[in-house]
C-alpha atoms as a PDB file:
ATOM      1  CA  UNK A   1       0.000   0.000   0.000  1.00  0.00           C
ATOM      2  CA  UNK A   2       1.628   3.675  -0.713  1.00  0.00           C
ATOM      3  CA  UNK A   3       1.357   6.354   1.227  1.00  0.00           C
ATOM      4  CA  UNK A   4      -1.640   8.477  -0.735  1.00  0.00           C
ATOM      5  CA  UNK A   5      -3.950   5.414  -0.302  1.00  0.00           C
ATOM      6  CA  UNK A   6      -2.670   4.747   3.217  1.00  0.00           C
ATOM      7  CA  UNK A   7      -3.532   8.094   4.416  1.00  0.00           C
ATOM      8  CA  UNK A   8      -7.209   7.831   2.776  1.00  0.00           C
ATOM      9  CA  UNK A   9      -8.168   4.820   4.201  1.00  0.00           C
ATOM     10  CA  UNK A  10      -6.758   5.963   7.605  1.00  0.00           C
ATOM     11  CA  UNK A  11      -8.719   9.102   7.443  1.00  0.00           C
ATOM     12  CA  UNK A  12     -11.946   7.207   6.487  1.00  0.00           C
ATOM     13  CA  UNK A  13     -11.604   5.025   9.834  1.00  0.00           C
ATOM     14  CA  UNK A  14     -11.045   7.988  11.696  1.00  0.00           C
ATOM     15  CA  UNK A  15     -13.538   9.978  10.041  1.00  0.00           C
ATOM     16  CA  UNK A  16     -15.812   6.894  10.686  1.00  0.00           C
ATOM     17  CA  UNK A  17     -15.391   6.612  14.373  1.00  0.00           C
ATOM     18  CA  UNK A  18     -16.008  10.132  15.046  1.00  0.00           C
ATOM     19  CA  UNK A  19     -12.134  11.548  15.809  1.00  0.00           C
ATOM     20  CA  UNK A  20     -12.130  15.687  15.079  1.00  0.00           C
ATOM     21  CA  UNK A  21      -9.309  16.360  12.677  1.00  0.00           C
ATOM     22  CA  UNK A  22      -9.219  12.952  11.147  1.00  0.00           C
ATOM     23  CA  UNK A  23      -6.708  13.932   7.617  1.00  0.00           C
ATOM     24  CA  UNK A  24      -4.755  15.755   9.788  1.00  0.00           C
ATOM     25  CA  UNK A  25      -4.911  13.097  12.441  1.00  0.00           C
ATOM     26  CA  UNK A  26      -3.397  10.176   9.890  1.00  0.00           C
ATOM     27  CA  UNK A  27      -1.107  12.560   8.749  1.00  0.00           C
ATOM     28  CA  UNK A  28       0.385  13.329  11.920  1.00  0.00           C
ATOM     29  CA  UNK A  29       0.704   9.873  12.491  1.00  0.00           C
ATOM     30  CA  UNK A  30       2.124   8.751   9.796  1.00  0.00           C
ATOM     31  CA  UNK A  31       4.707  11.716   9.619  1.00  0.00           C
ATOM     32  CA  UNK A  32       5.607  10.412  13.048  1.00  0.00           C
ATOM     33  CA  UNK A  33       5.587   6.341  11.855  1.00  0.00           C
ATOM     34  CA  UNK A  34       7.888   7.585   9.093  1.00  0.00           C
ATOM     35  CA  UNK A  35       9.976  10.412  10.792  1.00  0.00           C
ATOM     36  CA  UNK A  36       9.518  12.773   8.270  1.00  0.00           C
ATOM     37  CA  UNK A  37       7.700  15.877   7.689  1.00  0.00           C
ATOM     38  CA  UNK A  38       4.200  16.484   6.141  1.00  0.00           C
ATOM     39  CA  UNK A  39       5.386  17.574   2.944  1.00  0.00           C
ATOM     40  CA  UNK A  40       6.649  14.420   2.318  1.00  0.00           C
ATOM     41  CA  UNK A  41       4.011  12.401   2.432  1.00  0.00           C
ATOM     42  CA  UNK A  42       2.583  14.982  -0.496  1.00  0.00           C
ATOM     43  CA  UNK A  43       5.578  15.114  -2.465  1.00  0.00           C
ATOM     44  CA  UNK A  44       5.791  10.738  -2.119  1.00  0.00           C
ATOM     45  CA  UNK A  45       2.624   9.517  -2.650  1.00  0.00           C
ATOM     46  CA  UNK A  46       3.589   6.973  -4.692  1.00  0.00           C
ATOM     47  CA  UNK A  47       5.928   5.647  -1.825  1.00  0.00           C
ATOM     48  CA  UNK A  48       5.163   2.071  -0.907  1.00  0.00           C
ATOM     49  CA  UNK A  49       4.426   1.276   2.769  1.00  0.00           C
ATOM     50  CA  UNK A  50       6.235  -2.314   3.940  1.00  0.00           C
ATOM     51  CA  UNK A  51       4.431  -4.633   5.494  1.00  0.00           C
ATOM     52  CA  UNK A  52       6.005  -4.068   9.213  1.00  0.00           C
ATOM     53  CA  UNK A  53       5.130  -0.452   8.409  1.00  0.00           C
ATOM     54  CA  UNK A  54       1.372  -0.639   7.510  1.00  0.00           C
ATOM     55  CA  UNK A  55       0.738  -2.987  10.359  1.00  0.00           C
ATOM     56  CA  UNK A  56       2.634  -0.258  12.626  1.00  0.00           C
ATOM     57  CA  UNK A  57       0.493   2.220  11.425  1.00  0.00           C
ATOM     58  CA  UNK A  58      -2.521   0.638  11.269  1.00  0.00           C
ATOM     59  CA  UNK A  59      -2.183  -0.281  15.132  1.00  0.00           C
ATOM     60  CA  UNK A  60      -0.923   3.775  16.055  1.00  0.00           C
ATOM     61  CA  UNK A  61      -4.824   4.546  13.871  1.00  0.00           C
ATOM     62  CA  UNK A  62      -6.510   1.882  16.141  1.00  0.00           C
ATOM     63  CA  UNK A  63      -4.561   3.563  19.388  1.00  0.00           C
ATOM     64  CA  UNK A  64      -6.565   6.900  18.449  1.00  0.00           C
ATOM     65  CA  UNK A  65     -10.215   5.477  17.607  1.00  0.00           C
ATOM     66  CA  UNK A  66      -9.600   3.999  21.307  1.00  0.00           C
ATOM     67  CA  UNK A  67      -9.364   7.305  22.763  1.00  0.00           C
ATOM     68  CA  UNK A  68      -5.925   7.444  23.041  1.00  0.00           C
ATOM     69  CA  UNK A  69      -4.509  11.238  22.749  1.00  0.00           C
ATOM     70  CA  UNK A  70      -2.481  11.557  19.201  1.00  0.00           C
ATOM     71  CA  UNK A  71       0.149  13.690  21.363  1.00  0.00           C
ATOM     72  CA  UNK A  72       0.892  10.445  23.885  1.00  0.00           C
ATOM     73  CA  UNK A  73       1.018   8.361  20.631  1.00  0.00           C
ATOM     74  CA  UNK A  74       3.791  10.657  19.607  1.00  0.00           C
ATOM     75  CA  UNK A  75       4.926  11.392  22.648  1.00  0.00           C
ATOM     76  CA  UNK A  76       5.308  15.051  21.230  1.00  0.00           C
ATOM     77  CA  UNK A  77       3.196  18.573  21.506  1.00  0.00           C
ATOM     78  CA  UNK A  78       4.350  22.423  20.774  1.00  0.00           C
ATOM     79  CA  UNK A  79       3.741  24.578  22.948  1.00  0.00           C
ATOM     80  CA  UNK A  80       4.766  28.739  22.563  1.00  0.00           C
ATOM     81  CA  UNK A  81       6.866  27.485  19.250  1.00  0.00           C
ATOM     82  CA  UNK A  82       8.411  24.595  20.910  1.00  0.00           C
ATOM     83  CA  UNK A  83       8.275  21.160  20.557  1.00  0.00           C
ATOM     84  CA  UNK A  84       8.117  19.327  24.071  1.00  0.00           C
ATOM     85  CA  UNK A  85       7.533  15.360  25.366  1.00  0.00           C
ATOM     86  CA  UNK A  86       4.774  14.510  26.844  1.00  0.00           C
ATOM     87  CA  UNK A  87       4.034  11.297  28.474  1.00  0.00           C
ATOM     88  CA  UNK A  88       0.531  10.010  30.166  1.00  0.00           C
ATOM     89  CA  UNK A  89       2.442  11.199  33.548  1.00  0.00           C
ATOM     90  CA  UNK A  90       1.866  14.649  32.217  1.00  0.00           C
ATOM     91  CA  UNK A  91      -1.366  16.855  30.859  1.00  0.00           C
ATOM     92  CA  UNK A  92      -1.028  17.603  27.229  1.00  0.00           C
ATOM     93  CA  UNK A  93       0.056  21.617  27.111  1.00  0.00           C
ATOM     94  CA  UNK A  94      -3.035  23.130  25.240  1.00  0.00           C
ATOM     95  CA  UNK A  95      -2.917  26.665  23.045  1.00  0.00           C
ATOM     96  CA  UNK A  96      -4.231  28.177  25.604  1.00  0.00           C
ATOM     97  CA  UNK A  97      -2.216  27.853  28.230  1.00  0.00           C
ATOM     98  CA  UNK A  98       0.434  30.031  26.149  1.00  0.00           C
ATOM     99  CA  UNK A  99      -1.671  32.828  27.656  1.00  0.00           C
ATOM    100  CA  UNK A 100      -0.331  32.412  30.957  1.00  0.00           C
ATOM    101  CA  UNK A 101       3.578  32.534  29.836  1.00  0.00           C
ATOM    102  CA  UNK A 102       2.564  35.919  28.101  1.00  0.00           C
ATOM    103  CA  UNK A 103       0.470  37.392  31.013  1.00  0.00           C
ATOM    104  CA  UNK A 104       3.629  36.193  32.923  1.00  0.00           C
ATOM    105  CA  UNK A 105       6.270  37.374  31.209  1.00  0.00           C
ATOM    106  CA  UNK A 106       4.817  40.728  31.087  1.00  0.00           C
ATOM    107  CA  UNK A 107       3.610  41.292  34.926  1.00  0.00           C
ATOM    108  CA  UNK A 108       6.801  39.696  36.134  1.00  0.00           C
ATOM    109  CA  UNK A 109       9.189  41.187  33.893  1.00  0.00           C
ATOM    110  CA  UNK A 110      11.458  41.923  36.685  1.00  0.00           C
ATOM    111  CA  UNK A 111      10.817  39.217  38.445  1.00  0.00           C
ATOM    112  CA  UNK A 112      14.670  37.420  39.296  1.00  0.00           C
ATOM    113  CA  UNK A 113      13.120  34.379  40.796  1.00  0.00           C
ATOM    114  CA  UNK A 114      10.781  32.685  39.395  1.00  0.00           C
ATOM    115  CA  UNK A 115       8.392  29.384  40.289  1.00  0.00           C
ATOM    116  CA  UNK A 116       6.315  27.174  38.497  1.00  0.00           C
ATOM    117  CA  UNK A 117       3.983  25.042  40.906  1.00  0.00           C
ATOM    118  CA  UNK A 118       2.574  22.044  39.432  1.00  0.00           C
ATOM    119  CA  UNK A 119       4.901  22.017  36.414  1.00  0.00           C
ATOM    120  CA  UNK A 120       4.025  18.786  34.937  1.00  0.00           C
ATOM    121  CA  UNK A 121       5.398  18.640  31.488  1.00  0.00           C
ATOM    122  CA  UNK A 122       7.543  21.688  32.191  1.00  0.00           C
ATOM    123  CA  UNK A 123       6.299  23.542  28.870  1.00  0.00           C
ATOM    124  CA  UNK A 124       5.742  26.872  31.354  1.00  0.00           C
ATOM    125  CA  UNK A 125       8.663  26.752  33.362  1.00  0.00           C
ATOM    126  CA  UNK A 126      11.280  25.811  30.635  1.00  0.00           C
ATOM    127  CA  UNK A 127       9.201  28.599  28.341  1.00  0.00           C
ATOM    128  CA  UNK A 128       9.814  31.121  31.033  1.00  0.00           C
ATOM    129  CA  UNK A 129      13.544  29.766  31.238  1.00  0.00           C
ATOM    130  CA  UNK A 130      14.102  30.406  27.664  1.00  0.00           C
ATOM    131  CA  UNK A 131      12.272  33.683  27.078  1.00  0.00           C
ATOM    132  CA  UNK A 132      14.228  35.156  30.499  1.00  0.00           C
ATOM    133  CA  UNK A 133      17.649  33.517  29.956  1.00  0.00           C
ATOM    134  CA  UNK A 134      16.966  33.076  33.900  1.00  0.00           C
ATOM    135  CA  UNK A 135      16.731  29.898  36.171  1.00  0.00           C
ATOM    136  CA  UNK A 136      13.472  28.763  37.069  1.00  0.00           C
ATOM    137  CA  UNK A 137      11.952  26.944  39.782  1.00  0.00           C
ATOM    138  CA  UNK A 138       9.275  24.476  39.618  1.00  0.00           C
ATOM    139  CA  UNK A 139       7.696  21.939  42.007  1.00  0.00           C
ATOM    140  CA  UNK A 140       5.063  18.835  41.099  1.00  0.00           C
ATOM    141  CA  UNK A 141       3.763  15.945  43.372  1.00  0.00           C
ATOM    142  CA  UNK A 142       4.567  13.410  40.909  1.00  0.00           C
ATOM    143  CA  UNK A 143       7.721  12.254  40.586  1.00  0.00           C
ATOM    144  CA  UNK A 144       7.459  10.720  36.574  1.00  0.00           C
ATOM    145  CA  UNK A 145       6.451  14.051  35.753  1.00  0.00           C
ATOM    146  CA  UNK A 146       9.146  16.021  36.847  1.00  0.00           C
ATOM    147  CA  UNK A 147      11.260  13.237  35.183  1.00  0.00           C
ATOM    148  CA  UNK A 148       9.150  14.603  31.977  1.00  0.00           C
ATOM    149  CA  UNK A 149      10.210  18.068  32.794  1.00  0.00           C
ATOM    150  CA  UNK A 150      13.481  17.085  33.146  1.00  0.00           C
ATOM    151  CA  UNK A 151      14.322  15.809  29.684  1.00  0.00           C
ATOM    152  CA  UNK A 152      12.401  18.592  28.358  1.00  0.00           C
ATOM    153  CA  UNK A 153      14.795  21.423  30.029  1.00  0.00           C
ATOM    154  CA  UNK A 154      17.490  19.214  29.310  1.00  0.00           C
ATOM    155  CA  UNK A 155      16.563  18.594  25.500  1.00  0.00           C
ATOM    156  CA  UNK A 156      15.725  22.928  24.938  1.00  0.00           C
ATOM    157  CA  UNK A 157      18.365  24.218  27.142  1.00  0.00           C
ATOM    158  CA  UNK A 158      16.501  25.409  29.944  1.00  0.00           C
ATOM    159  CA  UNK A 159      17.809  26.080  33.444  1.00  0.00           C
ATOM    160  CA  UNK A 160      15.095  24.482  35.821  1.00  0.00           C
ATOM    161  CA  UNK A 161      15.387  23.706  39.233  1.00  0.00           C
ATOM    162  CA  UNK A 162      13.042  21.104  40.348  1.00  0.00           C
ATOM    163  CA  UNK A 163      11.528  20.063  43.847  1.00  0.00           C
ATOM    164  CA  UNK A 164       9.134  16.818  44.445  1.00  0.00           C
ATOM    165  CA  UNK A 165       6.461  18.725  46.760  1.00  0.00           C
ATOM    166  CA  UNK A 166       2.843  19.199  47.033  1.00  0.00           C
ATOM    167  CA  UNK A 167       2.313  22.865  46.045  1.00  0.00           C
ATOM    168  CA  UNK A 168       4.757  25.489  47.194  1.00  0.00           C
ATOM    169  CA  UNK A 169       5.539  23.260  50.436  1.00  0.00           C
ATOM    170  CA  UNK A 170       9.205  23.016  50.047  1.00  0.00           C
ATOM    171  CA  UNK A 171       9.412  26.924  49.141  1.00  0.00           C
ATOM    172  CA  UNK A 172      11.348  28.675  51.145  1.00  0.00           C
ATOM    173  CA  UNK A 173       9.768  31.918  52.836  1.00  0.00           C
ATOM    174  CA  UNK A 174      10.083  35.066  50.855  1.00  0.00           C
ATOM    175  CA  UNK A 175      11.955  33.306  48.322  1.00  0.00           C
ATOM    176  CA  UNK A 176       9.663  33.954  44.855  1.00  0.00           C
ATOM    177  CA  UNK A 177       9.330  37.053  43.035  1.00  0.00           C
ATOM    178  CA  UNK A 178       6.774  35.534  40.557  1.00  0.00           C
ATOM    179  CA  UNK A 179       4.679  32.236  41.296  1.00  0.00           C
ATOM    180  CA  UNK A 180       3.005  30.839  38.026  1.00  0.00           C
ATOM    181  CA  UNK A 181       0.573  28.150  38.445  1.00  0.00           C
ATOM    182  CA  UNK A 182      -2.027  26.324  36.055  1.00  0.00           C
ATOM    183  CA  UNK A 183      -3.478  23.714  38.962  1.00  0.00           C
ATOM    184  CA  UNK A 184      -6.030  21.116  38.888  1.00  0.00           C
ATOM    185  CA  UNK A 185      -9.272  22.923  38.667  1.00  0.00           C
ATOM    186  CA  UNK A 186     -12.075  20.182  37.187  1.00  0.00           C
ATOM    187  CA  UNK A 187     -14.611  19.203  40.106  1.00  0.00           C
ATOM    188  CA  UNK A 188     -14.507  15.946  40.743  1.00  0.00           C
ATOM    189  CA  UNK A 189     -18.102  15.598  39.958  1.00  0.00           C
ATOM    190  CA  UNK A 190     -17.630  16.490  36.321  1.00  0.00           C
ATOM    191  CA  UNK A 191     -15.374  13.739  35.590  1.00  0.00           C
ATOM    192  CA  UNK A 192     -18.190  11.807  33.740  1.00  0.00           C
ATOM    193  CA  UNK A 193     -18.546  14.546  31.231  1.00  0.00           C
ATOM    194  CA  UNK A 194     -14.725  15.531  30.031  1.00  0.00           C
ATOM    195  CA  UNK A 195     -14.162  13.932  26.859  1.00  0.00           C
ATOM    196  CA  UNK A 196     -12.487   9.990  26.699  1.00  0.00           C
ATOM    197  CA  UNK A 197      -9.488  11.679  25.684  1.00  0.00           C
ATOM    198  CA  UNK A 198      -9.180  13.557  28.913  1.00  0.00           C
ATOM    199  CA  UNK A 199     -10.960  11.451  31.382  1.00  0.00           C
ATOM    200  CA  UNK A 200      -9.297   8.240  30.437  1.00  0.00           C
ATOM    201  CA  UNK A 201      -6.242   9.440  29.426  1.00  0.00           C
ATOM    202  CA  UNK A 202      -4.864  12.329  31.508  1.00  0.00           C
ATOM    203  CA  UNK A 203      -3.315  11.664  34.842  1.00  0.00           C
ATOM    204  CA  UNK A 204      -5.625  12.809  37.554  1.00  0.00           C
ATOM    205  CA  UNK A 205      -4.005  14.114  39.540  1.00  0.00           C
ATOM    206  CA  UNK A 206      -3.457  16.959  37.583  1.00  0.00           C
ATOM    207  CA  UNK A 207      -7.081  17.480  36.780  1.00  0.00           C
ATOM    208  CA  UNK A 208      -9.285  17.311  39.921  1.00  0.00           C
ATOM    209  CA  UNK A 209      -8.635  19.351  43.160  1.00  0.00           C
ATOM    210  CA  UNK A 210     -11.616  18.025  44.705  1.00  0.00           C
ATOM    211  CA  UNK A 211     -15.004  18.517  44.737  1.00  0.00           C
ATOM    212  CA  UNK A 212     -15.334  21.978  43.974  1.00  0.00           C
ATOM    213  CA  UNK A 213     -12.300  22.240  41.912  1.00  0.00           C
ATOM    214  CA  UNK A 214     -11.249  25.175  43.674  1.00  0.00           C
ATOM    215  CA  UNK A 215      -9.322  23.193  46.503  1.00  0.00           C
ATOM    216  CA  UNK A 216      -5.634  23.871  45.143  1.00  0.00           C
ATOM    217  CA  UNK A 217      -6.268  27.404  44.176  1.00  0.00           C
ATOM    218  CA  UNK A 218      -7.409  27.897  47.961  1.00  0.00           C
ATOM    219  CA  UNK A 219      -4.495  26.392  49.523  1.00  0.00           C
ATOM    220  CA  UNK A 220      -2.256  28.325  46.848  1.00  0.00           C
ATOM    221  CA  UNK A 221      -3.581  31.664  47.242  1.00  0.00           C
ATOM    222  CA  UNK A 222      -3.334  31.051  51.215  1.00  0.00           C
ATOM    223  CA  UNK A 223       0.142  30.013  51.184  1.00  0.00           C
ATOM    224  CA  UNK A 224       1.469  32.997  48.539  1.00  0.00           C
ATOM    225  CA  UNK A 225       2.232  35.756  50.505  1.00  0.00           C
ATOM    226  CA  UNK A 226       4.115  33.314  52.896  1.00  0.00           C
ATOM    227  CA  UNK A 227       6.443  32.163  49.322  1.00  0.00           C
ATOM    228  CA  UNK A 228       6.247  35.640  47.573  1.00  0.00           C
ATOM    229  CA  UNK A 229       8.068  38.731  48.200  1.00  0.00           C
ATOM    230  CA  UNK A 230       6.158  41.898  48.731  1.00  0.00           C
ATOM    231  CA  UNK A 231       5.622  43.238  45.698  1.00  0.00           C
ATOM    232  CA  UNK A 232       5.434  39.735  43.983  1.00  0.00           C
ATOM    233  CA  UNK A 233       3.076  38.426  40.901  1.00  0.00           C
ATOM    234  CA  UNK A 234       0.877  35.525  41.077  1.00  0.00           C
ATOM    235  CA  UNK A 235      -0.411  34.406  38.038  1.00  0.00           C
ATOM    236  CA  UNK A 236      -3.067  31.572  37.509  1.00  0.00           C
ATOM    237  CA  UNK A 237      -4.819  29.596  34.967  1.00  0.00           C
ATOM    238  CA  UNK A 238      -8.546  29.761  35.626  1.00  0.00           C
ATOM    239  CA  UNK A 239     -11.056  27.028  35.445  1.00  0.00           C
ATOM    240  CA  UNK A 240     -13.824  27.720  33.176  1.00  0.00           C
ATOM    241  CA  UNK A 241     -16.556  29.079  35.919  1.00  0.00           C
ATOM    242  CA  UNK A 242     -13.962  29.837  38.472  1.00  0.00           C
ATOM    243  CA  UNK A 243     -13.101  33.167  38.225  1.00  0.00           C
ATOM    244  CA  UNK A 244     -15.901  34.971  40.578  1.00  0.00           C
ATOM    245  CA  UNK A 245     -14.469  32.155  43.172  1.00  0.00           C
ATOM    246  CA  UNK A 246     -10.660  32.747  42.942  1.00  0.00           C
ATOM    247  CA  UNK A 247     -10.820  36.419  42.889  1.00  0.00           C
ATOM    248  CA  UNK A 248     -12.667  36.175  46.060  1.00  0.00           C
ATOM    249  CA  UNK A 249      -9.895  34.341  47.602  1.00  0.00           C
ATOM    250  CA  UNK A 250      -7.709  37.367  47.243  1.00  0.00           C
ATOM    251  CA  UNK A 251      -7.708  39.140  50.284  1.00  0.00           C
ATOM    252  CA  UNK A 252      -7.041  42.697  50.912  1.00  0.00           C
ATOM    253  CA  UNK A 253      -3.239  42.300  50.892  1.00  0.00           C
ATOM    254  CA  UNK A 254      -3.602  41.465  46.923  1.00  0.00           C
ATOM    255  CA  UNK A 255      -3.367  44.849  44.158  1.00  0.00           C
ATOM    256  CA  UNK A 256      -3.466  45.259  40.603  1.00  0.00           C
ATOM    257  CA  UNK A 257      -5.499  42.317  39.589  1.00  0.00           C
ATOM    258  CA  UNK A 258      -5.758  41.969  36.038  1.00  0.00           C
ATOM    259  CA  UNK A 259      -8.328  39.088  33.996  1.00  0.00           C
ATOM    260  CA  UNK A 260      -6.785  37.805  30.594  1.00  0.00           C
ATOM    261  CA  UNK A 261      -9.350  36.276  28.234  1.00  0.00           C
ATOM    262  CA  UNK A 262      -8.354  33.392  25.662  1.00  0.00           C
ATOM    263  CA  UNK A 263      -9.336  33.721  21.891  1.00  0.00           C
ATOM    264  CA  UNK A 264     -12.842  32.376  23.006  1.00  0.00           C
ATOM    265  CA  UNK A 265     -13.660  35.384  25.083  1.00  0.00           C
ATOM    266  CA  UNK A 266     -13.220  32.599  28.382  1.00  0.00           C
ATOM    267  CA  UNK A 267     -11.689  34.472  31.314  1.00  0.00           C
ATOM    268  CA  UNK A 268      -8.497  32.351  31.418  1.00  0.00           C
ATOM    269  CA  UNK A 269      -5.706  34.242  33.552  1.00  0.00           C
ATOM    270  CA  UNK A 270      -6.047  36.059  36.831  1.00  0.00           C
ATOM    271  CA  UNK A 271      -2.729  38.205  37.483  1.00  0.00           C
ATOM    272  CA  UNK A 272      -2.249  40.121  40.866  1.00  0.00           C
ATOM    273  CA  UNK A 273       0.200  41.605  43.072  1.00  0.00           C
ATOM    274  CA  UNK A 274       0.750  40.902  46.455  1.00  0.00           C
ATOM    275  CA  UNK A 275       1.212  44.009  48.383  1.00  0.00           C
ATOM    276  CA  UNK A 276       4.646  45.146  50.149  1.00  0.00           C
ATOM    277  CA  UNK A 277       7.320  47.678  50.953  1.00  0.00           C
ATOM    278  CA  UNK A 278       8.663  46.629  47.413  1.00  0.00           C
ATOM    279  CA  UNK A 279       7.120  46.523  43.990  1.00  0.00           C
ATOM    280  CA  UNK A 280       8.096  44.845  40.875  1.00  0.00           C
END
């Protein structure tokens, strides 16, 4: 079989069993089956397929109809221009999330020391690394994902310190200028309704808090003026119905809070400065 009629009967399935994105689906997985880029498949088409090969690729098509994530297939997902591993240890950096490196890097421009909490694949943390040129620190409860983040700072060149903790509990007082977080925020009582891909897929631990979902912002926003320097920036992903909660959290030591909306008009960042003799 060559690699035009490959691709069409891979899209069909895929089409078939419902998957969003199914042409560009087989073609990403066949680029990665074949380590080569999407042009090629366009410029080949004539190119015939082995045996060994088909069966490979027919078994990475079946992987996706059965919910699996095409980004844990390849083990691969860009994020801010940059291509970074991803495991099923690890959520699966989405577009959106770029908004909170940008909201960051602008509120927290001075910012010398800098912490991720709940860094998972890293794709914040070594992002803020790399747009800085400055170290950053960043903290997860599971060990295989800050194994992830490792080999991601290690494979772009970032400088990333990295501390097995639950939150910010192995932060020093005082010790952060700018504490960046996007925590687990889905109620545990939703879990029924995120998509297979998610639900089945995605560690949990990095989805639910509990069963509001607003359990880890709590105990974050309660612990950051102990971990921040006055003056300091927190900056947080927000859950889709949770920013009238979190902003409520803020107490009257918190200034300059600022609400970043995504491309979908969802309120998806909630910046603020903690209040001191200093100011960044």
């Amino acid at each position: 079989m060559n690699l035009a009629t490959a691709l069409r009967q891979a899209s069909k399935r895929l089409e078939t069993d419902g998957i969003a994105a199914p042409r560009l689906t087989a073609e990403v997985l066949l680029c990665h089956l074949l380590g080569r880029g999407r042009s090629y498949l366009y410029a080949h088409p004539e190119e015939e397929l082995s045996e060994a090969a088909l069966a490979e690729y027919l078994r990475l098509i079946e992987q996706r109809m059965a919910g699996k994530p095409t980004q844990y297939i390849t083990g691969r997902q860009e994020f801010y221009g940059r291509e970074f591993l991803v495991t099923p240890d690890v959520l699966i950096p989405r577009p959106e999330t770029e908004l909170v490196v940008e909201t960051a890097l602008e509120v927290g421009r001075r910012a010398a020391r800098i912490l991720e909490v709940g860094c998972g694949s890293g794709a914040i943390a070594v992002t803020l690394s790399l747009e800085t040129g400055r170290p950053v620190w960043a903290t997860d409860i599971s060990a295989a994902a800050l194994a992830v983040a490792a080999r991601n700072a290690h494979r772009l060149g970032a400088r990333l310190h990295l501390a097995l903790c639950d939150l910010t509990s192995a932060i020093a007082a005082g010790a952060v200028d700018l504490l960046v977080s996007n925590p687990p925020y889905v109620p545990e009582g939703e879990r029924e309704g995120l998509p297979r891909e998610v639900r089945d897929f995605e560690p949990p631990v990095a989805l639910y808090a509990g069963p509001t979902g607003l359990e880890a912002y709590r105990r974050l926003i309660a612990d950051a003026p102990r971990v921040l320097r006055p003056g300091g920036r927190l900056v947080l992903e927000l859950g889709y119905r949770a920013l009238d909660a979190v902003r409520a959290m803020l107490g009257g030591g918190w200034r300059q809070i600022q609400v970043r909306h995504d491309p979908a008009g969802w309120p998806r960042v909630l910046a603020a400065r903690y209040a001191g003799e200093a100011s960044l």
